[in-house]
Protein backbone atom coordinates (compact mmCIF):
# COMPACT_ATOMS: atom_id res chain seq x y z
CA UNK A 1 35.36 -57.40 7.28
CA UNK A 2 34.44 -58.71 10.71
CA UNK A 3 31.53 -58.25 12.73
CA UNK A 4 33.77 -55.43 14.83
CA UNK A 5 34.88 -53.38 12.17
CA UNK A 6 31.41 -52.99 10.83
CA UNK A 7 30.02 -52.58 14.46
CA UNK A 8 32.40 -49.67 14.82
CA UNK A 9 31.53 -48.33 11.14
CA UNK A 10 27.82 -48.32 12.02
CA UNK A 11 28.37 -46.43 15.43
CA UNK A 12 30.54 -44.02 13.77
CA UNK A 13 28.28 -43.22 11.43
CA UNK A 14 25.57 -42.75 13.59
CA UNK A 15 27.36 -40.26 15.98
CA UNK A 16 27.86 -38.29 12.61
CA UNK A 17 23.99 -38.61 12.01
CA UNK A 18 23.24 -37.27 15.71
CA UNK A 19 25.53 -34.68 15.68
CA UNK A 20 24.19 -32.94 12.69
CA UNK A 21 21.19 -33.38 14.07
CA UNK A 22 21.67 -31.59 17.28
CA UNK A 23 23.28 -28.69 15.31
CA UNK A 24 21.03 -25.67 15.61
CA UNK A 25 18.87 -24.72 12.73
CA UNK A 26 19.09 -21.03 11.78
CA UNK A 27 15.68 -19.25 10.75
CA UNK A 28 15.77 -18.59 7.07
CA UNK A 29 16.04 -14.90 6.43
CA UNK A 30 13.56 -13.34 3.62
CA UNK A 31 14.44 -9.54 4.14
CA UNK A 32 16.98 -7.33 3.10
CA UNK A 33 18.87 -4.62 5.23
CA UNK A 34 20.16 -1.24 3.90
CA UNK A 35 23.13 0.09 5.80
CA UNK A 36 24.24 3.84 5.61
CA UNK A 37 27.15 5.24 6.54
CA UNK A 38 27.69 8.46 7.92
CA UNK A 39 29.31 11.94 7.07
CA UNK A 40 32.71 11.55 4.09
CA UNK A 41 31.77 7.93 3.96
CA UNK A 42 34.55 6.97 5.91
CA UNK A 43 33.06 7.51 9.87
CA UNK A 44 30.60 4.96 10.47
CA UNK A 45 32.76 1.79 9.51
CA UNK A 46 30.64 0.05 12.54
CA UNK A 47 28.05 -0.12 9.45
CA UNK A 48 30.09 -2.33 7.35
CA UNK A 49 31.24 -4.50 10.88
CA UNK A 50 27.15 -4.90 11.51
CA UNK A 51 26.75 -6.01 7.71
CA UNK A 52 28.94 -8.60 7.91
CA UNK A 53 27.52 -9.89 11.05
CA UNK A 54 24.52 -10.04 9.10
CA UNK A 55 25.70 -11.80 6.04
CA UNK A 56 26.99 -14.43 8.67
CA UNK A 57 23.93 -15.02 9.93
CA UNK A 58 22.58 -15.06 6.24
CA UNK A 59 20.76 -12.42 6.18
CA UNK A 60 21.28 -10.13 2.95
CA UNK A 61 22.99 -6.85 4.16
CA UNK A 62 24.68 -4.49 2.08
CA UNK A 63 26.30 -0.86 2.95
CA UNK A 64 25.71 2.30 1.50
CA UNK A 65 27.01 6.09 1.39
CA UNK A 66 23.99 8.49 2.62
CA UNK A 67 23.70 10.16 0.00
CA UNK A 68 22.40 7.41 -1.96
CA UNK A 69 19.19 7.19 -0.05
CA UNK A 70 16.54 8.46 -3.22
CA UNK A 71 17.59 5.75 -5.28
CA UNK A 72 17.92 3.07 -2.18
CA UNK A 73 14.53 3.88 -1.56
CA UNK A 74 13.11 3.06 -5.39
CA UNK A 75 15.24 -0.15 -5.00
CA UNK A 76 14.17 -1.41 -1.89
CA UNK A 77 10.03 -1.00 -3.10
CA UNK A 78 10.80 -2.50 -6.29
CA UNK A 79 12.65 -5.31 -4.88
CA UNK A 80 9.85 -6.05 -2.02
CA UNK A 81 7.31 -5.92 -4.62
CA UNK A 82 9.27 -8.39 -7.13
CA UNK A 83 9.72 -10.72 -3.89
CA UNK A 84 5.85 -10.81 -2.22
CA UNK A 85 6.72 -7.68 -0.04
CA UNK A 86 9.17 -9.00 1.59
CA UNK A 87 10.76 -7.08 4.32
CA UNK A 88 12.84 -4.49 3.92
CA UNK A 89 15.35 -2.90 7.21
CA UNK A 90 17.11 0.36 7.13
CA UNK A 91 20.24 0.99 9.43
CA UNK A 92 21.89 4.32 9.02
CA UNK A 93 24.44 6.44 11.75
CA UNK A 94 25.07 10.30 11.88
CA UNK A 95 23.81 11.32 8.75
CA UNK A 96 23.26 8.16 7.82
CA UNK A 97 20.56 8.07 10.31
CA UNK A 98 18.99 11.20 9.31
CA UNK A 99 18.97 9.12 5.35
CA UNK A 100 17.47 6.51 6.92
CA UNK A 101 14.11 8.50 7.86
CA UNK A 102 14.39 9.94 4.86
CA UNK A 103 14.51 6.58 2.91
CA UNK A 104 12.06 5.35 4.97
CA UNK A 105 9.33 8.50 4.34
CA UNK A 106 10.03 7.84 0.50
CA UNK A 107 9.54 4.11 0.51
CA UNK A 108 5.81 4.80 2.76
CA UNK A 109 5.20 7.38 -0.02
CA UNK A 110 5.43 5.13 -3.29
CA UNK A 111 3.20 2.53 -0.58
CA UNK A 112 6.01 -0.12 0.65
CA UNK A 113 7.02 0.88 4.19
CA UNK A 114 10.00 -1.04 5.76
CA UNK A 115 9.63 -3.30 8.38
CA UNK A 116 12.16 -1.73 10.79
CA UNK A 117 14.40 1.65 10.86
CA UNK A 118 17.46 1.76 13.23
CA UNK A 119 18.77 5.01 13.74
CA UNK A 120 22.18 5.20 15.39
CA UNK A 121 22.81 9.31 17.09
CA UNK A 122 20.80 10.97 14.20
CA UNK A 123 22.05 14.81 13.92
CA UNK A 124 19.83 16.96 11.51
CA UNK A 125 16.24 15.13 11.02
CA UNK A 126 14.79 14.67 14.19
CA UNK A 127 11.03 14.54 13.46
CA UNK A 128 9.67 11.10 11.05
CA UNK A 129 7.27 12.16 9.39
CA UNK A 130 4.43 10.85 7.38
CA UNK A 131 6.12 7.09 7.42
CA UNK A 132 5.23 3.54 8.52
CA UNK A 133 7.12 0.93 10.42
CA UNK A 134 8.68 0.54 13.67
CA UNK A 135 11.68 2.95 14.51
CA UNK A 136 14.46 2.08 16.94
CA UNK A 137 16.53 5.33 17.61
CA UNK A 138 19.99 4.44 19.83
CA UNK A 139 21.62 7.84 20.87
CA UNK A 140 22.98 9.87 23.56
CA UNK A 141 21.65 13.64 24.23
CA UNK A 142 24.95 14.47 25.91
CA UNK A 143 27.64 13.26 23.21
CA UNK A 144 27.36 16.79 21.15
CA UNK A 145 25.37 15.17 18.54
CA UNK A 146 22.78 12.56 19.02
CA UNK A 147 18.87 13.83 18.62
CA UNK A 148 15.94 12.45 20.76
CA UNK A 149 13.75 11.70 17.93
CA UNK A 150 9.73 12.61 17.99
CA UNK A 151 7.01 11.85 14.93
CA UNK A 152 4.54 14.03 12.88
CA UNK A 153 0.41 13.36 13.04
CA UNK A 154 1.35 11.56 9.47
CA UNK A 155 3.36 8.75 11.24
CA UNK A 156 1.60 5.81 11.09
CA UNK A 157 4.22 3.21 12.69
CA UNK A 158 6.13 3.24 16.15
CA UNK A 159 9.27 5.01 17.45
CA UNK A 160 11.44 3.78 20.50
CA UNK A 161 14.04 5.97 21.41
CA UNK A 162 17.06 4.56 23.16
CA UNK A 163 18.95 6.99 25.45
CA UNK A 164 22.74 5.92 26.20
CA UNK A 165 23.50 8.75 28.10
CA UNK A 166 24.79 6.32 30.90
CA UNK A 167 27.26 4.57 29.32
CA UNK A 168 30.51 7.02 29.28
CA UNK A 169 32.47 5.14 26.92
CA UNK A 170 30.30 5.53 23.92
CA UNK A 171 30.28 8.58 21.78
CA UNK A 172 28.61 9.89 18.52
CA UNK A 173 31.91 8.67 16.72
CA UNK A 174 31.78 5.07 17.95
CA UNK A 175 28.03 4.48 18.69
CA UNK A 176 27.31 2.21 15.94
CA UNK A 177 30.83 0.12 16.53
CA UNK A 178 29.82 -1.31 19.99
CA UNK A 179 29.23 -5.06 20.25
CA UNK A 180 26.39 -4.49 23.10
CA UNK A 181 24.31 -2.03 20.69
CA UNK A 182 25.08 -3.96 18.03
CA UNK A 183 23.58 -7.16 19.94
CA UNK A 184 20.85 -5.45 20.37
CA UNK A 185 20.27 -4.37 16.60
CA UNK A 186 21.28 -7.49 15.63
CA UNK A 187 18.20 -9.40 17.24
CA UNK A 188 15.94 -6.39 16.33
CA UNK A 189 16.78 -7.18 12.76
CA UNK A 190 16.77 -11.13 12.66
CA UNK A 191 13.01 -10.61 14.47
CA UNK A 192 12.36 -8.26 11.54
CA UNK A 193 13.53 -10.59 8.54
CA UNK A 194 12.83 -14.06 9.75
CA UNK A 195 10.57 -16.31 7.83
CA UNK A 196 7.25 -16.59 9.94
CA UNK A 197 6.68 -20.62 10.83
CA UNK A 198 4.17 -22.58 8.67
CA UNK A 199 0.77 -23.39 10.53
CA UNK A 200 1.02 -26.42 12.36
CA UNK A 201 -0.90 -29.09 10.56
CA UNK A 202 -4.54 -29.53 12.02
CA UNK A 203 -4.38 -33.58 13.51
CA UNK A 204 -6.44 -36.21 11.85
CA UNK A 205 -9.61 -36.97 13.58
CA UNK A 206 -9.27 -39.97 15.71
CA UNK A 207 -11.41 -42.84 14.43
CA UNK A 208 -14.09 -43.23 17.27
CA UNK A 209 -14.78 -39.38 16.00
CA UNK A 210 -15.64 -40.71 12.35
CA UNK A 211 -17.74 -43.14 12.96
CA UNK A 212 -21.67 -41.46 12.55
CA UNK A 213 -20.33 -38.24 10.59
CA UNK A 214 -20.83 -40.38 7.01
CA UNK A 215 -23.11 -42.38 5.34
CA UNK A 216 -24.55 -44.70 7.97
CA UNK A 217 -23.09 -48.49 7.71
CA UNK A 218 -25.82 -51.35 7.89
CA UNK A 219 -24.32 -53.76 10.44
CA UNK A 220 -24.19 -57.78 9.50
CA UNK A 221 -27.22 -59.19 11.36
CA UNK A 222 -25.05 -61.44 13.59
CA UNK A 223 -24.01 -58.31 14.96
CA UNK A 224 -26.92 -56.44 16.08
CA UNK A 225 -27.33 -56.57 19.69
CA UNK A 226 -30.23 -59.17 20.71
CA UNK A 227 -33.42 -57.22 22.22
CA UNK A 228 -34.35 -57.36 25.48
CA UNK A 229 -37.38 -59.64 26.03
CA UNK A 230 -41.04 -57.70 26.23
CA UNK A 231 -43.25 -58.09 29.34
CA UNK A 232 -46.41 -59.59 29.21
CA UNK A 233 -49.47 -57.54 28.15
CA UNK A 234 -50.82 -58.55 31.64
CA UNK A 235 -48.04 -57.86 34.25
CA UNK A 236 -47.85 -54.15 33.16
CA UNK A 237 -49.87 -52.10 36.01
């Protein structure tokens, strides 16, 4: 092999080495997101588009049928618990939304609130009661059937409500199925699961700081500073 060929081989390799380098690292997810669709199972397929959007970004999503919410709610306490409470996100639309608060009042009840409840046009439950975590309601007040949601004096967590009033080409049957909302859920959610950073680690002290904070260190003789002559007895006035 001459000195060219393995030249090349080296630089090629190296490129490979920089490039995965420079790939961006995705924040390990440690929650787990319960999506519920809405009324026959069959009109809030934007739930299982969001899930998979999820999945992609590794972030363990799975969709439901409302009705299911009782038992989702046992699951999703038992499963924090068995993983150091771990976060848990509910996403639900239509009545699927109104599951969602439900899920989430059960779940505060048995002492494992989630982390984060997105409510897409809710239509029956518009009050959260005694719950914790932070709400996110997206709905319009125009479409027919999206509900401005409020809380109870037993709500312990927060509640933004998202009006979409101005944007004419959503409705209740295709609120959950935009990209834009979805966006914005999306981030929501990755914020909400994300693996918090380890603590930086606290830098060394710098040697010149060491030195005196021990046991004192006798010096050689040689290298003791000489001492400064004394003045005679007589010339001090």
């Amino acid at each position: 092999m001459t000195a060219g060929v393995r030249f090349l081989g080296a630089l090629v390799g190296a490129l490979v080495l920089l490039c995965a380098h420079l790939q961006p690292v995705q924040a390990q997810s440690i929650g787990k997101v319960y999506l519920m669709r809405g009324l026959a199972n069959v009109f809030s397929l934007g739930m299982d588009t969001l899930a998979d959007k999820l999945r992609a970004r590794g972030i363990n999503a799975t969709v439901y049928e409302y009705g299911q919410w009782p038992q989702l709610a046992d699951d999703a306490v038992a499963w924090s618990r068995a993983n150091r409470r771990a976060p848990v996100v509910i996403v639900g639309h239509s009545l699927g939304a109104d599951a969602a608060i439900q899920m989430a009042e059960r779940m505060t009840a048995l002492g494992m609130a989630p982390r984060l409840v997105i409510t897409f046009d809710p239509v029956g439950v518009t009050q959260i009661g005694r719950s914790g975590g932070r709400f996110i309601n997206f709905y319009q007040s125009n479409n027919g059937f999206g509900k401005h949601l409020t809380t109870t004096a037993g709500f312990s967590g927060r509640l933004v409500n998202r009006n979409l009033d101005n944007m004419p080409a959503i409705d209740h049957f295709n609120i959950e199925k935009a990209d834009a909302i979805q966006a914005d859920a999306i981030k929501e959610i990755v914020a909400a699961t994300r693996r918090p950073r380890p603590p930086a680690p606290t830098p060394a002290p710098a040697p010149e700081a060491a030195i005196g904070t021990g046991a004192a260190t006798a010096l050689p003789a040689s290298a003791m500073p000489a001492s400064a002559p004394t003045a005679p007895q007589s010339a001090v006035r």
